[in-house]
Structures are given as structure tokens and as C-alpha cells.
C-alpha atoms as a PDB file:
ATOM      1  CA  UNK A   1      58.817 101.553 174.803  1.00  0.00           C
ATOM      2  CA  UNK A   2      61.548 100.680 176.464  1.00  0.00           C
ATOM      3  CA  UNK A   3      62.664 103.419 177.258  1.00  0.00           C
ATOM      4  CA  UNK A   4      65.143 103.767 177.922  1.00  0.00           C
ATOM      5  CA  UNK A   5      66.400 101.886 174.798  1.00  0.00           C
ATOM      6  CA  UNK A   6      69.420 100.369 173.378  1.00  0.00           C
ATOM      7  CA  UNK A   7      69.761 100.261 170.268  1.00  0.00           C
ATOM      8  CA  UNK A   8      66.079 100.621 169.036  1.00  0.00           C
ATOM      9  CA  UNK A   9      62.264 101.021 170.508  1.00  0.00           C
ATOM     10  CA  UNK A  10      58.568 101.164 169.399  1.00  0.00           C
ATOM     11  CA  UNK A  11      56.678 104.446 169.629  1.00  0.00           C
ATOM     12  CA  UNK A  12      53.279 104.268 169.803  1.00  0.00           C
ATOM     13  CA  UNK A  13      50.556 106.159 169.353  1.00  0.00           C
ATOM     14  CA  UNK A  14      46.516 106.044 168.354  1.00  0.00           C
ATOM     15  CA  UNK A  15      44.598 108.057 165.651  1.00  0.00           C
ATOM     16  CA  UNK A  16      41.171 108.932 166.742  1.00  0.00           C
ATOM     17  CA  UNK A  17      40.469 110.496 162.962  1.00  0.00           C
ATOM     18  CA  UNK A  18      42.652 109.348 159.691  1.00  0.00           C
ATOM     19  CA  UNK A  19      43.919 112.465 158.128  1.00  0.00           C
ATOM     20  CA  UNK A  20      47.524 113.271 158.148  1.00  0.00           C
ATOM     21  CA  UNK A  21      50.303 112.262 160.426  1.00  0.00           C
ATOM     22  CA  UNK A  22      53.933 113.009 160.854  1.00  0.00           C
ATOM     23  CA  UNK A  23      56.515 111.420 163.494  1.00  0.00           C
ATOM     24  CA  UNK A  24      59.263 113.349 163.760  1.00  0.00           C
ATOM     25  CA  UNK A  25      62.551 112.896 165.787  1.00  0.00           C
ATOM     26  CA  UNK A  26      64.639 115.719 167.065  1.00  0.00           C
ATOM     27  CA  UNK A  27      68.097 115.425 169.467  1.00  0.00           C
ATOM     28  CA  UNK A  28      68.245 117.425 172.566  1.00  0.00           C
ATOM     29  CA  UNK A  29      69.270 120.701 170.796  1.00  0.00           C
ATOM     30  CA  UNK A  30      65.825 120.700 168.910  1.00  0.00           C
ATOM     31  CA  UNK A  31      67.970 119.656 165.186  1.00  0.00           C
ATOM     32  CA  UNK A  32      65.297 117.091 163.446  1.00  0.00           C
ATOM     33  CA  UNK A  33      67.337 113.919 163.074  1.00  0.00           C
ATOM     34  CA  UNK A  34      64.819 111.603 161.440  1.00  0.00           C
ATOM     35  CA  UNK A  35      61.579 111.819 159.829  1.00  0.00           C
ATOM     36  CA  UNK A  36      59.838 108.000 160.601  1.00  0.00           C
ATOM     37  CA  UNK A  37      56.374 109.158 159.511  1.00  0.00           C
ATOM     38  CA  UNK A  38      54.503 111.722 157.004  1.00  0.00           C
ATOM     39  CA  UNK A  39      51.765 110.293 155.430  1.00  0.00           C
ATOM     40  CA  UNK A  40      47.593 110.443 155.523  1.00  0.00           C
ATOM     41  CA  UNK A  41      46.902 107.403 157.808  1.00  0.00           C
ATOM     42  CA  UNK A  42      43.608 105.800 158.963  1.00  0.00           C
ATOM     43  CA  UNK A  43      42.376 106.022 162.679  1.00  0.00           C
ATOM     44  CA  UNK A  44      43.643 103.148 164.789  1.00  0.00           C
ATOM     45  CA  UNK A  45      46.792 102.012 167.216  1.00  0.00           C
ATOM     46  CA  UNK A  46      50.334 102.129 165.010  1.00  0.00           C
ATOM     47  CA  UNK A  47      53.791 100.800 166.412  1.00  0.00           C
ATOM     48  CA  UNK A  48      55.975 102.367 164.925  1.00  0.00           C
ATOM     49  CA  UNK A  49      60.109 100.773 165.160  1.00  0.00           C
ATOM     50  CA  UNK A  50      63.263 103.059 165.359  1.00  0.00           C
ATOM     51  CA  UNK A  51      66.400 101.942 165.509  1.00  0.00           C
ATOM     52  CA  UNK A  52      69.177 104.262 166.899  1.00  0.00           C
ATOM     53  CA  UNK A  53      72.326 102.451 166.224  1.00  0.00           C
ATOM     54  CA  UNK A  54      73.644 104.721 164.014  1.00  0.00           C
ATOM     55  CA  UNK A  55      73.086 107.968 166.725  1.00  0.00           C
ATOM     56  CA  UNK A  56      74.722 108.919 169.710  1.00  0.00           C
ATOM     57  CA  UNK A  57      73.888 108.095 173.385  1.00  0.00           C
ATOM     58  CA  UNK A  58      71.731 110.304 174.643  1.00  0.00           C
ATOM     59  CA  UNK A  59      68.369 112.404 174.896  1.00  0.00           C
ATOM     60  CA  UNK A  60      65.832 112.901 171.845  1.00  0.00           C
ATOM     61  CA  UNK A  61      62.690 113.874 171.595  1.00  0.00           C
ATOM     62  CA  UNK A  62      59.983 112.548 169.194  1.00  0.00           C
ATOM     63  CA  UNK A  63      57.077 114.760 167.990  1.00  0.00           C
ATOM     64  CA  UNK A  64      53.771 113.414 166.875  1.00  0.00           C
ATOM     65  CA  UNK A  65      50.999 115.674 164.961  1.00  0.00           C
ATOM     66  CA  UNK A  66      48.218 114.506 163.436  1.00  0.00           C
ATOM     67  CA  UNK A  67      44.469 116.054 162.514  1.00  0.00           C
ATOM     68  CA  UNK A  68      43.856 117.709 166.241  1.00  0.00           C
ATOM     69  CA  UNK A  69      46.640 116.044 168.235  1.00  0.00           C
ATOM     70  CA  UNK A  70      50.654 116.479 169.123  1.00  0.00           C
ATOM     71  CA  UNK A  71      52.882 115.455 171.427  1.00  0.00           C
ATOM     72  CA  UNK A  72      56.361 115.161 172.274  1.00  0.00           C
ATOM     73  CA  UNK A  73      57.669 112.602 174.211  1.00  0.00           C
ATOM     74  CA  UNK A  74      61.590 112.306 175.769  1.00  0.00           C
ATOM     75  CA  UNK A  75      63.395 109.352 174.936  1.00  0.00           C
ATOM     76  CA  UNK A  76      66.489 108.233 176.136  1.00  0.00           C
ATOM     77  CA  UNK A  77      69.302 106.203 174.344  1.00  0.00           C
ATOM     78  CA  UNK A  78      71.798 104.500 176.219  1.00  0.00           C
ATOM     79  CA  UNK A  79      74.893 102.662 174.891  1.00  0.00           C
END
């Protein structure tokens, strides 16, 4: 949240087991732009900041795995 954002936002997201966890941010051709998170992590509710200054305006898409869970959400940067 927000999104959509300008220039950053907080992703969110809830371990129901700690085990390993990677956040992963890809543009809307699928190229991984940024890697915010890949480390063993403890269950629990993260935020997790990203600011997007530095990237285009436009669509992205951020990836979340961990131990029995992923998802990919759609974000959208404005400018």
C-alpha cells in the first residue's frame, strides 16, 4: 500500500511458519528488477518499504515465496 504509489510503498505480508522468504520485484516484461528480501525469517506480519524513484512509471509485479506460500501482486508506479 498505496497503490498506486509515487515514489515508494510498503508491501506486506504474514509468515504463518519461519523458514525462508524471498521478495522479489519484476517489471511488466517479467525482468527481476530488485531483490528486497532473501533471508530465513520468523513467522509474524513484516512491512516491508520500496522506494521506486530510481525506476520508470509504470507496472511491476512483486513475488513473495516463503515455506508453503507465494504470491504475486501488481503494483503500479505513477510519476
Amino acid at each position: 500500500f498505496p497503490n498506486p504509489f509515487n515514489p515508494s510503498t510498503t508491501i506486506q505480508f504474514r509468515l504463518q511458519v519461519s523458514g525462508p522468504v524471498s521478495v522479489k520485484l519484476f517489471d511488466a516484461t517479467g525482468k527481476e528488477i530488485e531483490q528486497l528480501i532473501d533471508a530465513t525469517m520468523t513467522a509474524g506480519e513484516y512491512r516491508i518499504p520500496w522506494n521506486a524513484s530510481r525506476f520508470a512509471a509504470g507496472t511491476y509485479f512483486c513475488r513473495f515465496q516463503a515455506e508453503g506460500q507465494s504470491e504475486t501482486k501488481k503494483i503500479v508506479l505513477v510519476k
